[in-house]
Protein backbone atom coordinates (compact mmCIF):
# COMPACT_ATOMS: atom_id res chain seq x y z
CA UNK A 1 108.72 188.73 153.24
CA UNK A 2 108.81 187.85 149.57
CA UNK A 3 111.99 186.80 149.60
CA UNK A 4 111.17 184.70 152.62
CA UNK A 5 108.14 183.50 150.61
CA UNK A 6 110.34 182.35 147.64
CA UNK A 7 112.63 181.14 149.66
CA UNK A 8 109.56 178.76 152.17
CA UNK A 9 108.20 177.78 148.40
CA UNK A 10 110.98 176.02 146.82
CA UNK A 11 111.38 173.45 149.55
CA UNK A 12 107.65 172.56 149.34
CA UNK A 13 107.87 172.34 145.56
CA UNK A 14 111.09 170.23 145.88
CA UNK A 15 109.39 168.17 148.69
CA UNK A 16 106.09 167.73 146.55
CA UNK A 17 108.72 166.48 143.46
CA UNK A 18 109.87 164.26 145.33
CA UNK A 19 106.60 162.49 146.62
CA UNK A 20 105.55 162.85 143.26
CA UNK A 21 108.28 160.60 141.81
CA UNK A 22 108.52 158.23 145.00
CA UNK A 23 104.70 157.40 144.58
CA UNK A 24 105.49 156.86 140.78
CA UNK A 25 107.98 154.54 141.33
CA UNK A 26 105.89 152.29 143.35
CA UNK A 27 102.81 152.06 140.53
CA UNK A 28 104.97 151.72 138.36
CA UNK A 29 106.63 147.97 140.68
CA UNK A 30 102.63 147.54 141.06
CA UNK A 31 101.38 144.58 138.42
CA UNK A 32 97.66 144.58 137.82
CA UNK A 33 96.47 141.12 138.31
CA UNK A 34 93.15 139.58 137.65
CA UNK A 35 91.79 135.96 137.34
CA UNK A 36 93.47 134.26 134.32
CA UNK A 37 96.34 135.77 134.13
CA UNK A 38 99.57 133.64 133.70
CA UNK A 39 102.50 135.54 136.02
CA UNK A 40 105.75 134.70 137.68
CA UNK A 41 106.60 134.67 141.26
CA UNK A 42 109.05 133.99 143.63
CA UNK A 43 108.22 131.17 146.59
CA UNK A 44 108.26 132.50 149.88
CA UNK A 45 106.88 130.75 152.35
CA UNK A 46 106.04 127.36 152.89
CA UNK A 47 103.63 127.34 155.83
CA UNK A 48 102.17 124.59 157.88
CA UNK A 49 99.28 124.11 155.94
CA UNK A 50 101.29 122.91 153.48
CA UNK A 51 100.55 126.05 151.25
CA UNK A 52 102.93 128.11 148.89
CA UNK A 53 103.08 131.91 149.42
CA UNK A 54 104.20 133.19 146.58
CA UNK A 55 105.46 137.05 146.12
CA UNK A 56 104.07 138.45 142.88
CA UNK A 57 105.87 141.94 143.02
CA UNK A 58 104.41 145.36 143.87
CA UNK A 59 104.01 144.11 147.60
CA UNK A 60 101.39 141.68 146.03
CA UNK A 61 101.24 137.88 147.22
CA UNK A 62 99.01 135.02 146.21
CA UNK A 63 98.45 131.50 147.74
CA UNK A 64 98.82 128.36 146.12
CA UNK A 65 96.76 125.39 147.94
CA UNK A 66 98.34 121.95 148.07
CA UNK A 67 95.87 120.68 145.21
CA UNK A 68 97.26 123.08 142.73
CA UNK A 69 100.43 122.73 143.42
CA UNK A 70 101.12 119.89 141.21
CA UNK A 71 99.90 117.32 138.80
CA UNK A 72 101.53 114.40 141.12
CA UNK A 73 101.13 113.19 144.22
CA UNK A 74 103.77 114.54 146.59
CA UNK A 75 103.75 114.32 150.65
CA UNK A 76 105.06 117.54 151.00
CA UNK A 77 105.40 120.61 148.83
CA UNK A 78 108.90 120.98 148.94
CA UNK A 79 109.31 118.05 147.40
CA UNK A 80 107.76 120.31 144.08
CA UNK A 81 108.73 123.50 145.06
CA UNK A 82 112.00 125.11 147.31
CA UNK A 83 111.95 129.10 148.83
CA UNK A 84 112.97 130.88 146.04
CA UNK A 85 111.82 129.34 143.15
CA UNK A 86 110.55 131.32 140.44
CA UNK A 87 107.59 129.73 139.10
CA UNK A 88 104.74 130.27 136.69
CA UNK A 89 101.75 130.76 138.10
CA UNK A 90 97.64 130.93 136.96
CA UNK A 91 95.24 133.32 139.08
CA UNK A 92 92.39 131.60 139.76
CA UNK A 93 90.42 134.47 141.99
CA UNK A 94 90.79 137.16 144.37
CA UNK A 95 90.34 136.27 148.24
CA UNK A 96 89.21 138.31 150.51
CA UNK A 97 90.91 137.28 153.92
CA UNK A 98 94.28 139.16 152.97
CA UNK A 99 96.42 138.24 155.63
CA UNK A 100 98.16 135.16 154.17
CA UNK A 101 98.02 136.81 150.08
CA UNK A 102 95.59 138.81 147.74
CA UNK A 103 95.06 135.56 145.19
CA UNK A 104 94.53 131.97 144.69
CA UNK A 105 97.40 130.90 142.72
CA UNK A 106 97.43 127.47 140.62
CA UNK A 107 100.55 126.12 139.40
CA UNK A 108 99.57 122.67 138.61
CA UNK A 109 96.87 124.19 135.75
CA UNK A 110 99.97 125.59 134.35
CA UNK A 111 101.84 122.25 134.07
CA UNK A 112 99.18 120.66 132.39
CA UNK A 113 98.73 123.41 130.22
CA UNK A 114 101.96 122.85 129.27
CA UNK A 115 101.54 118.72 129.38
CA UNK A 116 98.35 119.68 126.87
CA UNK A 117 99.94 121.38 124.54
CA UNK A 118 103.20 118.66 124.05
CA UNK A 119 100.24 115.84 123.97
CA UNK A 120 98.70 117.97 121.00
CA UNK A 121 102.39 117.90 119.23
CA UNK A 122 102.93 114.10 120.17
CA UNK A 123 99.05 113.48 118.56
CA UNK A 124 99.96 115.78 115.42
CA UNK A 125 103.04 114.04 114.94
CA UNK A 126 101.54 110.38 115.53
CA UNK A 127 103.64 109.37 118.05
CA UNK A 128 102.88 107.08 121.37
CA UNK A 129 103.31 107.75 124.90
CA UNK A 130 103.77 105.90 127.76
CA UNK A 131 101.51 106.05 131.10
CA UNK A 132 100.77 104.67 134.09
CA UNK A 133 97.44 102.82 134.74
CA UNK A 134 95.38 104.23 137.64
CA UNK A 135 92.50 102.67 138.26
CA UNK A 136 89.23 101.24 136.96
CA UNK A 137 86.56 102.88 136.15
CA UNK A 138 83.15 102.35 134.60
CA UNK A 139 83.72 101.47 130.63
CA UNK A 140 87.33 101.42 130.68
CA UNK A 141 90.61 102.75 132.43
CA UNK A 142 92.24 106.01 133.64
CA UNK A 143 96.08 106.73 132.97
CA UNK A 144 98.08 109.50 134.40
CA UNK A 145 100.10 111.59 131.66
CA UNK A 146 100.42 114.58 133.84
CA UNK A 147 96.85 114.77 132.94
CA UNK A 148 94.09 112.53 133.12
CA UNK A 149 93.69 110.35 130.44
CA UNK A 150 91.04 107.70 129.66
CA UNK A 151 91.29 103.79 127.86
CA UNK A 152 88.35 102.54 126.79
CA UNK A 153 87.76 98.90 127.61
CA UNK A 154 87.78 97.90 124.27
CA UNK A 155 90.89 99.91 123.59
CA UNK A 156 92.95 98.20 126.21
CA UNK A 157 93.51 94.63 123.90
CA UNK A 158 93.01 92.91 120.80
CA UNK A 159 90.98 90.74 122.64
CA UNK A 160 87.84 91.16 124.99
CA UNK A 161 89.30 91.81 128.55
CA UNK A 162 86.53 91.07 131.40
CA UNK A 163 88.65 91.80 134.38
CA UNK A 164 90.22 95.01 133.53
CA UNK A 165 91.77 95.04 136.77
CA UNK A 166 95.19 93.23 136.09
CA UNK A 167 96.34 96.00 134.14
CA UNK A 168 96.17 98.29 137.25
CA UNK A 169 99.00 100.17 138.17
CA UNK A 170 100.88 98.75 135.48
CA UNK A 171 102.75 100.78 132.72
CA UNK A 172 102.13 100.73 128.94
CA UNK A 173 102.54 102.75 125.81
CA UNK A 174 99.22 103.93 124.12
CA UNK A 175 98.03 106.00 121.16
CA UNK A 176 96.31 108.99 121.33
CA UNK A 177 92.86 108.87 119.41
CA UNK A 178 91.53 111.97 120.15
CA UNK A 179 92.49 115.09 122.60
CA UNK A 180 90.81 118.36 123.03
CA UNK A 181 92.32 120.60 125.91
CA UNK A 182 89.29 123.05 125.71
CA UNK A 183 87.36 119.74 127.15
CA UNK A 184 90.11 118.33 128.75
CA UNK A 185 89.41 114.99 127.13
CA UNK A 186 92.08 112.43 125.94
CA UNK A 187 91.13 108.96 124.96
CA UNK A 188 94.22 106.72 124.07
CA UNK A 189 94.03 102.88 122.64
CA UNK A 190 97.22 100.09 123.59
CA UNK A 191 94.90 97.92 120.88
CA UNK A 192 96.10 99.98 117.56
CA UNK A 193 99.42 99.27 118.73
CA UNK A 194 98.95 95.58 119.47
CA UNK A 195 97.28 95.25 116.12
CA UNK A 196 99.94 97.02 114.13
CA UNK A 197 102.66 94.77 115.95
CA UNK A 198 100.43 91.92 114.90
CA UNK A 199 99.99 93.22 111.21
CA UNK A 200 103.79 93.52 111.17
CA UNK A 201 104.64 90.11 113.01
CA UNK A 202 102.18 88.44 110.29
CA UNK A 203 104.20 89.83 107.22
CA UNK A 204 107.66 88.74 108.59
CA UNK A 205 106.00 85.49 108.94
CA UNK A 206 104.24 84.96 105.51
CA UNK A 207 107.22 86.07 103.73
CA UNK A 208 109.41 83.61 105.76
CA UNK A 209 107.53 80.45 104.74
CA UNK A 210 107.94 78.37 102.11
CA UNK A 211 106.35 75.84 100.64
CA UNK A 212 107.10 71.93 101.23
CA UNK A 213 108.72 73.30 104.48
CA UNK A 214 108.02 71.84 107.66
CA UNK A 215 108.16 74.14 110.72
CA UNK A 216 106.94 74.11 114.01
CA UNK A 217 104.03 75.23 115.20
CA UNK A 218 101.26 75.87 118.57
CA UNK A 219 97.50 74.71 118.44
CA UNK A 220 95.11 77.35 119.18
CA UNK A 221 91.95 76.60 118.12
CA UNK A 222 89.77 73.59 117.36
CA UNK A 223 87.01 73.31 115.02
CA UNK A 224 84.87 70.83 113.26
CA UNK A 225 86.46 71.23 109.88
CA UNK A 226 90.12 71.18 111.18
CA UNK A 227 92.69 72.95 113.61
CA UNK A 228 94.26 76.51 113.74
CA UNK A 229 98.31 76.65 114.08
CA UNK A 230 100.25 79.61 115.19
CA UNK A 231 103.17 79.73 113.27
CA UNK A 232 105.22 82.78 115.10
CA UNK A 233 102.47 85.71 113.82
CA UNK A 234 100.59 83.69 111.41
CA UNK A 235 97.81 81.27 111.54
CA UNK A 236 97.61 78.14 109.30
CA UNK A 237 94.77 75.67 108.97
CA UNK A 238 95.16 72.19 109.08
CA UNK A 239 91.94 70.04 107.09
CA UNK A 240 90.73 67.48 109.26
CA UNK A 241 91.68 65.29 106.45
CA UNK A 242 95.24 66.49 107.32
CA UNK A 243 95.79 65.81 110.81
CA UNK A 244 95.90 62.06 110.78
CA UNK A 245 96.35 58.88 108.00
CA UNK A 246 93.36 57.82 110.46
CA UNK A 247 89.71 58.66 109.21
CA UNK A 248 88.89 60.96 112.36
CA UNK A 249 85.69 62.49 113.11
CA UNK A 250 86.76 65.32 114.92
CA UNK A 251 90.14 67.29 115.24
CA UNK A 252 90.02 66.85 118.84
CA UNK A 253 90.42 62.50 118.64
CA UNK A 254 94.30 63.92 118.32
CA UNK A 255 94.81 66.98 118.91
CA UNK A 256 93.94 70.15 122.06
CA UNK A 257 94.45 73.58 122.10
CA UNK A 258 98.15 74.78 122.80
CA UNK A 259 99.81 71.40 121.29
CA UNK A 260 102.92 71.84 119.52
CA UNK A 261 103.26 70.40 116.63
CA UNK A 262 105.43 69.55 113.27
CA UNK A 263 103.37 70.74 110.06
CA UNK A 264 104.47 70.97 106.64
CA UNK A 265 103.03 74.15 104.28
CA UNK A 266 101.06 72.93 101.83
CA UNK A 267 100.42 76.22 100.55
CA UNK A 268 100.97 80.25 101.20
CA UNK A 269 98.46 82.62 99.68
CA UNK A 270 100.14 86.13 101.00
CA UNK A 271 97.59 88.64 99.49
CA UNK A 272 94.97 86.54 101.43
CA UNK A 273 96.81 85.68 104.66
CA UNK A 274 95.76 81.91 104.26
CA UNK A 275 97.89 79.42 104.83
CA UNK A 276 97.29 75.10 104.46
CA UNK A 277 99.23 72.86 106.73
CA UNK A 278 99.68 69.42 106.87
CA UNK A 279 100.97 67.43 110.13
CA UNK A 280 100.00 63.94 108.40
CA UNK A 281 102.35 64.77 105.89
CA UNK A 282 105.29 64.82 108.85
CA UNK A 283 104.36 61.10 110.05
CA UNK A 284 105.31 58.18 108.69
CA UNK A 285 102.62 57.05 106.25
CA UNK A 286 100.62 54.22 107.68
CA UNK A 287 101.47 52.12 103.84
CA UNK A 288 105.12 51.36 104.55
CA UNK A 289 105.64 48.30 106.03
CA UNK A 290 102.16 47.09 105.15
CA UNK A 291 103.39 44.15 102.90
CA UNK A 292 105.65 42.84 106.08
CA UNK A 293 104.12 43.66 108.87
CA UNK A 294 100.68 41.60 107.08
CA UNK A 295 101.56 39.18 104.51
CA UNK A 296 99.12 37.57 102.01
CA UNK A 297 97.86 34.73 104.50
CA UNK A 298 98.69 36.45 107.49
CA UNK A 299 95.52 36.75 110.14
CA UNK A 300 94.77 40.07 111.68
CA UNK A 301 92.27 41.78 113.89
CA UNK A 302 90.36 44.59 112.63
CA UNK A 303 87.40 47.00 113.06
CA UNK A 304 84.87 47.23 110.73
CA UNK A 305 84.69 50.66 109.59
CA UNK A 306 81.71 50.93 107.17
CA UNK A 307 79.57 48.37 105.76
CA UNK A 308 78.74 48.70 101.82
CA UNK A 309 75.88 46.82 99.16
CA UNK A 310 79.38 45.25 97.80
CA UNK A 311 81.09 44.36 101.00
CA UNK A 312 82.93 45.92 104.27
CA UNK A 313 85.98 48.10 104.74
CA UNK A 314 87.75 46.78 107.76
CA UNK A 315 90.58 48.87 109.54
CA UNK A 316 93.61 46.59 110.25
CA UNK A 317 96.12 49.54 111.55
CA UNK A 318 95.59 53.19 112.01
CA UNK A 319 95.24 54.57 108.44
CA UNK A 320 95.24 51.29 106.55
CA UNK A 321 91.49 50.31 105.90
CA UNK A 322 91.26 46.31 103.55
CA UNK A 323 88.20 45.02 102.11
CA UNK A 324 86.35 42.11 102.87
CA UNK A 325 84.46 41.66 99.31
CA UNK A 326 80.76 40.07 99.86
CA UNK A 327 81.89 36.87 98.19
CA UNK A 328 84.57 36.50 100.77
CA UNK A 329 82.46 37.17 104.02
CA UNK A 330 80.82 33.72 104.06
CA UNK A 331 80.73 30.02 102.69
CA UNK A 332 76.85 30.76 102.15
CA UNK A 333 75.31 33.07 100.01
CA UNK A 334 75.48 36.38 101.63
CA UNK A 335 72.48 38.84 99.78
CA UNK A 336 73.86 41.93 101.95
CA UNK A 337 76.82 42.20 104.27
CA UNK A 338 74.74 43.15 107.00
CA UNK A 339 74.25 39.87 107.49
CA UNK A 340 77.47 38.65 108.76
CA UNK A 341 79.26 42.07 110.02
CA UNK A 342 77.90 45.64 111.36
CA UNK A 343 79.73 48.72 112.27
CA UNK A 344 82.44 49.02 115.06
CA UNK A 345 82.87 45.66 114.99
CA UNK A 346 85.62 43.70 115.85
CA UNK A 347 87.01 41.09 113.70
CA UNK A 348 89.37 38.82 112.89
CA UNK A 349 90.23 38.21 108.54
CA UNK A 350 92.59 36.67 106.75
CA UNK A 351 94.67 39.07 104.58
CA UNK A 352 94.06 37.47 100.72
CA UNK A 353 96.89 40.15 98.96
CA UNK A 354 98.27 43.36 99.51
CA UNK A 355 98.89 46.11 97.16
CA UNK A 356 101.31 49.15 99.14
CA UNK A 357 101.76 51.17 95.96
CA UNK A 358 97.79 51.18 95.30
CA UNK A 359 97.20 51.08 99.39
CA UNK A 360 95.04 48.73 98.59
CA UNK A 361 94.46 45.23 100.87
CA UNK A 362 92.24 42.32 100.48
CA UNK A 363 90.49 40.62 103.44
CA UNK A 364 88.22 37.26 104.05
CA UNK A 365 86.49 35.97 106.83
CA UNK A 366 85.51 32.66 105.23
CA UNK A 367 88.54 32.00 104.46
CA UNK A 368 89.30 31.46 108.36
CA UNK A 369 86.39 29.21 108.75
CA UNK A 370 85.86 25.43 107.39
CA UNK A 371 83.96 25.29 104.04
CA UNK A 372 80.79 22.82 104.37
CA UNK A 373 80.84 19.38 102.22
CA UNK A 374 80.33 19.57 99.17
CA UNK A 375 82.04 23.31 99.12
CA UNK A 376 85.55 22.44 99.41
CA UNK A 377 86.67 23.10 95.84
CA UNK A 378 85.57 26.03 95.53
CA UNK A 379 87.15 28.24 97.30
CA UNK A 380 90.20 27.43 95.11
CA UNK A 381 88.06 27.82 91.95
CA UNK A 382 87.49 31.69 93.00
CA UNK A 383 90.79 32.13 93.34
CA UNK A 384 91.81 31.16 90.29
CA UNK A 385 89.42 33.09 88.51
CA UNK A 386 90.04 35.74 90.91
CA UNK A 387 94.06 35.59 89.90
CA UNK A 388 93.28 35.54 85.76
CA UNK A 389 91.70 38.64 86.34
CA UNK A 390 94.21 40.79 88.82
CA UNK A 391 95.67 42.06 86.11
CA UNK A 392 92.73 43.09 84.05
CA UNK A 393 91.11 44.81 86.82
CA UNK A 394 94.17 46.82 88.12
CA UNK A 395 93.67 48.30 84.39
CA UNK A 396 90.51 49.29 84.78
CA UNK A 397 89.97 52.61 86.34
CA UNK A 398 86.54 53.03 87.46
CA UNK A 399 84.97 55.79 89.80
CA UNK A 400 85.66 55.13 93.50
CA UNK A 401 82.35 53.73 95.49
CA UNK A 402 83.47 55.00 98.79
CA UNK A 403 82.04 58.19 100.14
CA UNK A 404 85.07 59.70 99.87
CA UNK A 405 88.22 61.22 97.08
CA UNK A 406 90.79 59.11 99.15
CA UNK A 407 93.16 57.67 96.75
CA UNK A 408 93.24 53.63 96.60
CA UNK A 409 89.59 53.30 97.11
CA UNK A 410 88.41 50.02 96.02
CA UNK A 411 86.71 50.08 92.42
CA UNK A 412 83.79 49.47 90.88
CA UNK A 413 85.86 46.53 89.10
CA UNK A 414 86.35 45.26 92.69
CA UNK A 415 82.60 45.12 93.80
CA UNK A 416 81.82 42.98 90.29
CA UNK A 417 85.27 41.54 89.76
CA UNK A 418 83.49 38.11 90.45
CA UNK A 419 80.80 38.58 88.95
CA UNK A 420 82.21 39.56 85.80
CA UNK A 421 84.70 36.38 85.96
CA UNK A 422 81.57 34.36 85.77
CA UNK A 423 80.12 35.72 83.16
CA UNK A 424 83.53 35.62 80.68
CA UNK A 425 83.46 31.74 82.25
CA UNK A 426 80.54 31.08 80.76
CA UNK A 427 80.99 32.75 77.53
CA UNK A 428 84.08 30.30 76.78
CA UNK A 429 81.78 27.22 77.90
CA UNK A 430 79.45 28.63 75.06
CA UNK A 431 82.48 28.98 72.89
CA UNK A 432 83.40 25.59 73.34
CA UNK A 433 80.25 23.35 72.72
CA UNK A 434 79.57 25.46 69.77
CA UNK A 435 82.81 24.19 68.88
């Protein structure tokens, strides 16, 4: 019986060995799993539902629903995943209906994970990304990098954007101002990059003008004091007192926005960014030709274009202003010349001389009309003292009476030329009887 005994043991100890190492075989293929951990699995099924049952080892399965399957939009999962894949995978939490897996499985939260962490290395590094525009929403724009990303409205442009709509569905390369994955916040900006292409475009520019160059250029803004012209990345000012030989009153008489024009730099200050422009400078000047086109004791038309104590300017052609001296607006004496003309008007004068190099032109009215009895000599009396004195007077450089720095502005010689002919007249008479 003892023999029998030993003999009935062994197989029960072998058989118990044996259990004992099957059983250990199988904890030890057994993963413990809980919520948050990061695993692998294989894809197993695909089922109707469009879920992902995915075998996680040890007999254990988990589910992955179609929204965390991936970051893009897909019509059906096998266009992400095939039947045996093998896949990272995030537990999100147990379920208790085991008949289709024992977890809810995410892999999309791993993908961005991993799209987080090589958006951290592209902001670290300073570099851009590019990203899809996905809709509008309140203050600004979303954008699709694999995760969602936001544009603020004043982010999207250099320049205020009211319909931020146009830039839907489009594709453009931002910056990355500030990311934190713990938040899952990521606000980009196109307008750093629009600036910097700007700040760039601006110095190839400056350093590629010259000045006493003339280049081309675009209109793109009018103001009271003169025009704005974009020069390729720069804008340059043209004065209002640069736009036209004309007196002008407002840029706008010649000019709108998005013109293009011929101006010549003036002048380049690069530490500043300003730049002076000239598009008179490009036209022919409204002096040459004077002397032909108007000959001493040729009649013209004109408009009078300001009325002085010591006569009227009167413009004959665009740019070219003559004066009709007081002593030359009437047979009569005249005590002001708003007597016989007023501003705007239209005349006709007689051109007396002309003086190109000094842009300077003299003007009568009388001298068009018939001098009353009595009068008839003395037109040519003026004259004559009026020619022993051109020379004289030419000398004399006296402050300009116009309201203006324009250069061949009649003198203060010219408003008392007469006068002070007179007065050296009578001085010989003196001279003479005392003799």
């Amino acid at each position: 019986m003892a023999e029998n005994e030993d003999v009935q043991v062994q197989p029960a100890v072998e058989a118990t060995d044996s259990e004992t190492e099957s059983m250990s075989d199988v904890l030890k293929g057994v993963v413990d799993i809980t919520p948050g951990d990061l695993v692998q699995g294989e894809v197993l099924v695909i089922d109707n539902d469009k879920q992902v049952i995915v075998g996680l080892g040890g007999g254990q399965e988990g589910i992955i629903p179609p929204r965390e399957l991936s970051t893009e939009r897909f019509d059906n999962p096998s266009d992400v995943v095939k039947v045996g894949d093998i896949i990272d995978v995030v537990v999100l939490r147990d379920v208790k209906d085991k008949e289709q897996g024992s977890f809810v499985l995410s892999k999309k939260r791993v993908d961005q994970r991993k799209v987080w962490e090589d958006l951290q290395e592209v902001f670290d590094k300073g570099e851009t990304i590019e990203a899809p525009v996905t809709r509008v929403v309140k203050g600004g724009l979303t954008v699709d990098v694999g995760v969602r990303g936001f544009v603020p409205a004043s982010q999207m442009d250099v320049h205020y954007i009211s319909d931020l709509s146009q830039f839907e569905g489009e594709t453009y390369t931002f910056k990355i101002l500030e990311i934190d994955p713990n938040e899952r916040q990521l606000i980009l900006s196109r307008k750093v990059l629009l600036e910097a292409e700007q700040a760039e475009a601006r110095e190839e520019a400056l350093n590629a003008l010259e000045e006493g160059s003339t280049v081309k250029g675009t209109v793109v803004r009018l103001t009271n004091f003169g025009a704005f012209v974009n020069l390729g990345g720069v804008d340059g000012l043209v004065h209002i007192s640069e736009i036209s030989h004309e007196r002008i009153g407002h840029p706008k008489e010649k000019l709108s926005k998005g013109d293009e024009v011929d101006v010549k730099v003036l002048s380049v200050d690069r530490e500043q960014e300003r730049i002076s422009l000239s598009i008179k400078d490009t036209l022919p000047g409204p002096w040459e030709n004077v002397a032909e086109e108007m000959p001493a004791g040729s009649v013209v038309q004109g408009k009078v274009k300001r009325v002085t104590d010591f006569g009227a300017f009167v413009e004959v052609k665009p740019g070219v202003e003559g004066l009709v001296h007081i002593s030359e607006m009437a047979h009569k004496h005249v005590e002001t010349p708003h007597e016989v003309v007023a501003k705007d008007e239209e005349i006709e004068v007689k051109v007396l001389s002309v003086n190109p190099e000094d842009e300077r032109i003299s003007l009568s009215i009388k001298a068009l009309e018939d001098a009353p009895e009595g009068q008839q000599s003395q037109p040519a009396q003026q004259s004559n003292r009026a020619d022993e004195k051109t020379e004289p007077r030419a000398e004399v450089k006296q402050p300009s009476l116009r309201d203006d720095d324009e250069d061949g502005a009649f003198t203060l010689g010219d408003q008392i030329g007469d006068q002070l002919s007179s007065f050296m007249s009578d001085n010989n008479d003196d001279d003479d009887n005392q003799a």
